[in-house]
Each structure stands twice: as structure tokens, then as C-alpha cells.
C-alpha atoms as a PDB file:
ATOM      1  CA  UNK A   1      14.289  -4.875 -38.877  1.00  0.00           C
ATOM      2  CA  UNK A   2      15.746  -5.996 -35.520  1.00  0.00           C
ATOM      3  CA  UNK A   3      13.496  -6.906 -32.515  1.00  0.00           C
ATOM      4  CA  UNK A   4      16.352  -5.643 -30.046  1.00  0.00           C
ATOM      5  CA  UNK A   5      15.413  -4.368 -26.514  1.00  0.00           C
ATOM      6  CA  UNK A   6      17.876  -1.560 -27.003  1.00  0.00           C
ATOM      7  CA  UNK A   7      15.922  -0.482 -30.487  1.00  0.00           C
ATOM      8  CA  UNK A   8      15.184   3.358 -30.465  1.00  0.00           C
ATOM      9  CA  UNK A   9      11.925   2.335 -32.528  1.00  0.00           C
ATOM     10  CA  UNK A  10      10.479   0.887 -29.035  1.00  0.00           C
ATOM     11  CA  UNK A  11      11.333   3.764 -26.786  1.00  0.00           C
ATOM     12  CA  UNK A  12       9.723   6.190 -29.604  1.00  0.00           C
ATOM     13  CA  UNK A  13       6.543   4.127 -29.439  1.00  0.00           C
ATOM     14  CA  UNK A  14       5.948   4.143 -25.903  1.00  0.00           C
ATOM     15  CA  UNK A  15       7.015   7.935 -25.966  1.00  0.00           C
ATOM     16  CA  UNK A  16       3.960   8.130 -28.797  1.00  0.00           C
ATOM     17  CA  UNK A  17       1.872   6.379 -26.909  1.00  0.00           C
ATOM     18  CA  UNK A  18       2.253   8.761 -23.474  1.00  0.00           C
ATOM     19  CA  UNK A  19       2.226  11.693 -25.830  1.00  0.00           C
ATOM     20  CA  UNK A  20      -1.298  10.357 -27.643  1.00  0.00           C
ATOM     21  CA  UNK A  21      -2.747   9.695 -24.148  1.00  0.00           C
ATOM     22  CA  UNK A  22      -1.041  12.191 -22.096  1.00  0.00           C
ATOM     23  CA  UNK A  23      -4.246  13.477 -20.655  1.00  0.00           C
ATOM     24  CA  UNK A  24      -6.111  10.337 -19.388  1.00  0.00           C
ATOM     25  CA  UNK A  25      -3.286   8.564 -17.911  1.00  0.00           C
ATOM     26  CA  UNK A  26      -2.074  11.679 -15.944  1.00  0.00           C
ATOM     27  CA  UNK A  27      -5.341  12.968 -14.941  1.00  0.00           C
ATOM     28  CA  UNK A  28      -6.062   9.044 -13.783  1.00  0.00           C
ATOM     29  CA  UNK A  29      -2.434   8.603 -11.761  1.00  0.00           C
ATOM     30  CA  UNK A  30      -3.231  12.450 -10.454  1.00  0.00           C
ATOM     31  CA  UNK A  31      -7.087  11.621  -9.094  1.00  0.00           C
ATOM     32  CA  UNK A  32      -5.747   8.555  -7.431  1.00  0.00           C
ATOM     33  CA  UNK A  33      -2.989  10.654  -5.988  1.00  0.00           C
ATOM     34  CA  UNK A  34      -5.582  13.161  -4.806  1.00  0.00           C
ATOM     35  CA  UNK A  35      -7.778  10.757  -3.395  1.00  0.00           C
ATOM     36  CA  UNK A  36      -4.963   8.704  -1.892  1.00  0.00           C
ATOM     37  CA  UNK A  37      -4.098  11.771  -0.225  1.00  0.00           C
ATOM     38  CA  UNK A  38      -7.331  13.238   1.141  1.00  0.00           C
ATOM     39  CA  UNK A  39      -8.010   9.770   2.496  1.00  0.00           C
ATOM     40  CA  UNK A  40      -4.636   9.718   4.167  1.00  0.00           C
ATOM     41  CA  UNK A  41      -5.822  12.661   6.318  1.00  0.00           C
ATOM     42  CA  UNK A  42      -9.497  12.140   6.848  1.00  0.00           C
ATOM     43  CA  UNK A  43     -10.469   8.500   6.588  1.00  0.00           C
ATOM     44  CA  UNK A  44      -7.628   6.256   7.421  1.00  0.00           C
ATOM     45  CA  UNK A  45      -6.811   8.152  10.442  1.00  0.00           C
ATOM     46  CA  UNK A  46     -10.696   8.038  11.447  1.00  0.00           C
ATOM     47  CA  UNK A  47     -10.171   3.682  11.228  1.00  0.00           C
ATOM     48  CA  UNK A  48      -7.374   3.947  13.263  1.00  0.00           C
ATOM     49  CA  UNK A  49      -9.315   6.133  16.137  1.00  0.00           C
ATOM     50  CA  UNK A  50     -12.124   3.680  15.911  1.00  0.00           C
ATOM     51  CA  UNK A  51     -10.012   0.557  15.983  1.00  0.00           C
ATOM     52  CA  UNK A  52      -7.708   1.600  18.778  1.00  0.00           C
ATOM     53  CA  UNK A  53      -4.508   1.213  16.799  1.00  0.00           C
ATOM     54  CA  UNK A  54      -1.292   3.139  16.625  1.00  0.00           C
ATOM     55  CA  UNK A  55      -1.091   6.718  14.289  1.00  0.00           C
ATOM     56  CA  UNK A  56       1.437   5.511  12.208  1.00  0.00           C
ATOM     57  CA  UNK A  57      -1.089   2.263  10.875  1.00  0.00           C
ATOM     58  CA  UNK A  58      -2.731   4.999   8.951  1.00  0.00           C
ATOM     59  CA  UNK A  59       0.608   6.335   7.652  1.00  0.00           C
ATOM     60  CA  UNK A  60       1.323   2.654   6.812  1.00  0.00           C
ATOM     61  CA  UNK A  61      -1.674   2.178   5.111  1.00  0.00           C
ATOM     62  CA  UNK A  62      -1.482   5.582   2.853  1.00  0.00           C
ATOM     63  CA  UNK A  63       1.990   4.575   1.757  1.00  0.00           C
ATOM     64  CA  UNK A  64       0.916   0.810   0.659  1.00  0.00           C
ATOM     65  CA  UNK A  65      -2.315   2.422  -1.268  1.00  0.00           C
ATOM     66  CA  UNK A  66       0.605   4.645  -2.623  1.00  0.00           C
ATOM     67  CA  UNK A  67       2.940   1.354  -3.517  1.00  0.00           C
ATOM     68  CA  UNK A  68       0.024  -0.213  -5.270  1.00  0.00           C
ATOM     69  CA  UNK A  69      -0.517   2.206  -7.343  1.00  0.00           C
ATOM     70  CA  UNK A  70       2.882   2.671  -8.319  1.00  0.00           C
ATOM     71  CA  UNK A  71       3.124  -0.993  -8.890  1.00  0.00           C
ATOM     72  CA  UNK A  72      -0.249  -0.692 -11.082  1.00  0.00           C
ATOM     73  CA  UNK A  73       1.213   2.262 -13.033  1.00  0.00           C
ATOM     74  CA  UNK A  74       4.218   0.173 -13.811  1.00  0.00           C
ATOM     75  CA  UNK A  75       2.387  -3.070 -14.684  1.00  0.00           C
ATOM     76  CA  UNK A  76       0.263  -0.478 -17.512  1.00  0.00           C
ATOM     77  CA  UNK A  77       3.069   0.625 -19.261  1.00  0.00           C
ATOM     78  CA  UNK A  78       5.024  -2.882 -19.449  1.00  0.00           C
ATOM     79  CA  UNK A  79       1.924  -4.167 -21.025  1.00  0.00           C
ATOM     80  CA  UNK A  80       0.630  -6.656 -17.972  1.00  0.00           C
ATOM     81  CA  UNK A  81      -2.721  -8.084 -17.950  1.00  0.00           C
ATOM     82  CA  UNK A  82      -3.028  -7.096 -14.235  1.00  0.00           C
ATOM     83  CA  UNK A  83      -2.188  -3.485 -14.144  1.00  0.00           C
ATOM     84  CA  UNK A  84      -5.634  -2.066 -15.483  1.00  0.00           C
ATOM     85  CA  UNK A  85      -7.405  -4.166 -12.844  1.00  0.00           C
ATOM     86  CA  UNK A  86      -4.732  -3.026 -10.135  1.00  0.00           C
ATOM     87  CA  UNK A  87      -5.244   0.743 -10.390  1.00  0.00           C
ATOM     88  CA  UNK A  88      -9.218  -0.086 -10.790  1.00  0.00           C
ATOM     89  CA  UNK A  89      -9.162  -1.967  -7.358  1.00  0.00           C
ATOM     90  CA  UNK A  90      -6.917   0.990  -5.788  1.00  0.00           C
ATOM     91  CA  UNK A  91      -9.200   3.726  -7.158  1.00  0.00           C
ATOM     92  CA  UNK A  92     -12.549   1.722  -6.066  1.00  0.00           C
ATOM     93  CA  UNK A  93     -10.944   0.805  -2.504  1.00  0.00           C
ATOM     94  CA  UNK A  94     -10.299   4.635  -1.937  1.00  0.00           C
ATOM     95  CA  UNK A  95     -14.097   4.932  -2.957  1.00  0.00           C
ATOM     96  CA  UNK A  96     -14.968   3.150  -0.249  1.00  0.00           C
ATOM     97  CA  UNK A  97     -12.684   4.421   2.327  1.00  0.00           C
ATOM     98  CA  UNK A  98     -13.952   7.824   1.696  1.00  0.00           C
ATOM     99  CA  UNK A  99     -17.523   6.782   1.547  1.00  0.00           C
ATOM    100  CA  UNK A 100     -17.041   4.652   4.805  1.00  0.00           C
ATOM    101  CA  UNK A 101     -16.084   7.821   6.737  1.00  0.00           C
ATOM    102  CA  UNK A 102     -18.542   9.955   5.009  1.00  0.00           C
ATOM    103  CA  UNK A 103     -20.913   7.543   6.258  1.00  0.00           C
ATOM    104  CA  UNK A 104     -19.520   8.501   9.744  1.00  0.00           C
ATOM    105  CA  UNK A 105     -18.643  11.851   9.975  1.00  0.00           C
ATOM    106  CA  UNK A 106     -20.249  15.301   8.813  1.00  0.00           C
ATOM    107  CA  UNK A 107     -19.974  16.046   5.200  1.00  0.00           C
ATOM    108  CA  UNK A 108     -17.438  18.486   4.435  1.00  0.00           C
ATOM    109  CA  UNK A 109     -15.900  19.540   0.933  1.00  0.00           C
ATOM    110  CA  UNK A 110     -12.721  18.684   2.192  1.00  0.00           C
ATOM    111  CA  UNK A 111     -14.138  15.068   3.391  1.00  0.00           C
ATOM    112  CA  UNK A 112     -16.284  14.867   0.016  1.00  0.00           C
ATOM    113  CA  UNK A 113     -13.420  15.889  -2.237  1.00  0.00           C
ATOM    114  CA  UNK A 114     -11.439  12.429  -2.129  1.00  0.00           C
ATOM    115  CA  UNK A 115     -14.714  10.478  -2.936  1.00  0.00           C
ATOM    116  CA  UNK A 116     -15.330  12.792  -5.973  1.00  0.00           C
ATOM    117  CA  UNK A 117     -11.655  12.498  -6.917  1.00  0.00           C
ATOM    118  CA  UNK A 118     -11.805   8.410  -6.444  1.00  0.00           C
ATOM    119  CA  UNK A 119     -15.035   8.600  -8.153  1.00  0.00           C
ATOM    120  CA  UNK A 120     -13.940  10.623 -11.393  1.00  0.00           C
ATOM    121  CA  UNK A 121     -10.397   8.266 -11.458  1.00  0.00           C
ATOM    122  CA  UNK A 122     -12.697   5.439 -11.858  1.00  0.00           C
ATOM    123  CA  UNK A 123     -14.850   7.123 -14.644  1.00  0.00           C
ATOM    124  CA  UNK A 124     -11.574   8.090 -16.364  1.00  0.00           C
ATOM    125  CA  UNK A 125     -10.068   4.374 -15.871  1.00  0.00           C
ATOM    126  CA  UNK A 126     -12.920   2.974 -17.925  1.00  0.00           C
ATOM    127  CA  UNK A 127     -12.920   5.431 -20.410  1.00  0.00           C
ATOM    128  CA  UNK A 128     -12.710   4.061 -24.353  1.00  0.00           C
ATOM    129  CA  UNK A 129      -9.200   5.992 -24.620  1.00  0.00           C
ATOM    130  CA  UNK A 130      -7.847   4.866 -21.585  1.00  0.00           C
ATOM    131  CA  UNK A 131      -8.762   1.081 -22.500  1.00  0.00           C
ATOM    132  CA  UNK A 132      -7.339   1.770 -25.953  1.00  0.00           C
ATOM    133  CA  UNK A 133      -3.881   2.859 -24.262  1.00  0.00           C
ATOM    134  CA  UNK A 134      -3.689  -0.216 -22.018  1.00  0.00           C
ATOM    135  CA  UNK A 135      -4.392  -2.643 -25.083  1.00  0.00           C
ATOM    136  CA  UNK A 136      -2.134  -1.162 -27.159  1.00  0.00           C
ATOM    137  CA  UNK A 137       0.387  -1.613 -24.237  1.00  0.00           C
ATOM    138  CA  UNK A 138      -0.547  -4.886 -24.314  1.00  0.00           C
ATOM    139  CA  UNK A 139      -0.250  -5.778 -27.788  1.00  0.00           C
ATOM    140  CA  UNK A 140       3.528  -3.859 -28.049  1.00  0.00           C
ATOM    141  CA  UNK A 141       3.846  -6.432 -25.157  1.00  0.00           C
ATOM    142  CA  UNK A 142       2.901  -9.491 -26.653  1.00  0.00           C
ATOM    143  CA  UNK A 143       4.843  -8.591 -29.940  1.00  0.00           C
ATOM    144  CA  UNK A 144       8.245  -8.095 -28.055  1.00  0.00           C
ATOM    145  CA  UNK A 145       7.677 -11.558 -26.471  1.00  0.00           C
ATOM    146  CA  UNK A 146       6.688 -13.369 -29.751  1.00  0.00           C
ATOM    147  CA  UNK A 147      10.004 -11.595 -31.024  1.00  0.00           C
ATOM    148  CA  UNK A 148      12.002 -13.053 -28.067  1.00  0.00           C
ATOM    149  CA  UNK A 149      10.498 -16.348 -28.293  1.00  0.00           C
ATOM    150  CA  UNK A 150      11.722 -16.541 -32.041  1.00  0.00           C
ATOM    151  CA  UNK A 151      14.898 -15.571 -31.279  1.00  0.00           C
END
């Protein structure tokens, strides 16, 4: 058996692995999309009104929440420790953004809808089969290292 990167066995595994959780992880990436999204036109340009700050701070700001949770995507399916807790702090921060304006502002459905969206990604982010998917990441992870290190 060979432990080399290039070995079809590894990209059929973590095509298994997207197949078996297909459902959680795109349902979580598309809530935090949606939330990212509805905050980038209701919340974040409410902050920058009430701070006095340019338009394009909010812009800023919806395009870093975007980068982090590419980042945290990325960090899941290499199998780092830190990706799980990434996309948990991204989905709870847009949580709080939209309850911050809610707080604020008239409720609306179209104001409510990110903080249900944020809310639900974080229910789906500590689900048992989304935890299961990021361990197993982890573990074909830590066996590609222990391979490397032996080599």
C-alpha cells in the first residue's frame, strides 16, 4: 500500500466523505452564506450609519466574514483542529450582528431571516453528523502525517 499524496485511494475518500455528508456541510456553508448575506444589507450597513464611517466599511466587513468562512471551510476538509471552531465563531458572530440590529430596528422577515439562518447554521454545526465528518477529517489527517513522518 503506498501512503503517496498523489494516491487515488485519498481523493476517493474525501469524495466519500462529501458524498456521505453532502447535506450537512452544504446546508451549513449555504446558512452562513445566507446569513452573511442578509447581514451585509441590513446590519452592517446599520453599524456603519451609527458609527459615522464610510459605505464601503460595511462592504469590507461582508467580504472578510465571507474570507473567514472560506478559510474555515478549507481548514474542515484538510482536517485542522481550528476549522470547526472557525465556522462556529463566524456563524455565532453573524448571530449577533443580526440580533444587534434587531435590537435596533423594527422586526421585519427580511431583518429576522439572517438571525434564523445564523441560528439554524449553528444548530446544524453541532449536529452529531456534522461532528462525525470533521473527526473523520481529522483522523484521515493525522494518518497522512504519521505516514509522512515515517517516510
Amino acid at each position: 500500500m503506498s501512503n503517496d499524496i498523489g494516491n487515488p485511494q485519498v481523493s476517493r475518500t474525501l469524495s466519500r466523505y462529501i458524498r456521505r455528508f453532502a447535506f450537512i456541510v452544504g446546508m451549513g456553508i449555504s446558512m452562513s452564506l445566507g446569513s452573511i448575506s442578509g447581514n451585509l444589507s441590513h446590519s452592517l450597513p446599520y453599524y456603519v450609519r451609527v458609527h459615522y464611517l464610510p459605505g464601503e466599511y460595511a462592504l469590507a466587513a461582508g467580504m472578510a466574514l465571507l474570507l473567514a468562512l472560506c478559510t474555515g471551510v478549507a481548514f474542515v476538509a484538510a482536517g485542522f483542529r481550528s476549522g470547526a471552531s472557525l465556522l462556529f465563531g463566524i456563524a455565532a458572530l453573524n448571530a449577533l450582528l443580526s440580533a444587534g440590529y434587531l435590537g435596533n430596528n423594527p422586526i421585519t422577515m427580511f431583518a429576522i431571516f439572517p438571525l434564523v439562518q445564523s441560528l439554524f447554521g449553528l444548530l446544524i454545526l453541532n449536529t452529531r453528523n456534522h461532528r462525525r465528518f470533521v473527526s473523520m477529517l481529522r483522523v484521515k489527517r493525522r494518518r497522512k502525517v504519521r505516514a509522512h513522518a515515517q517516510t
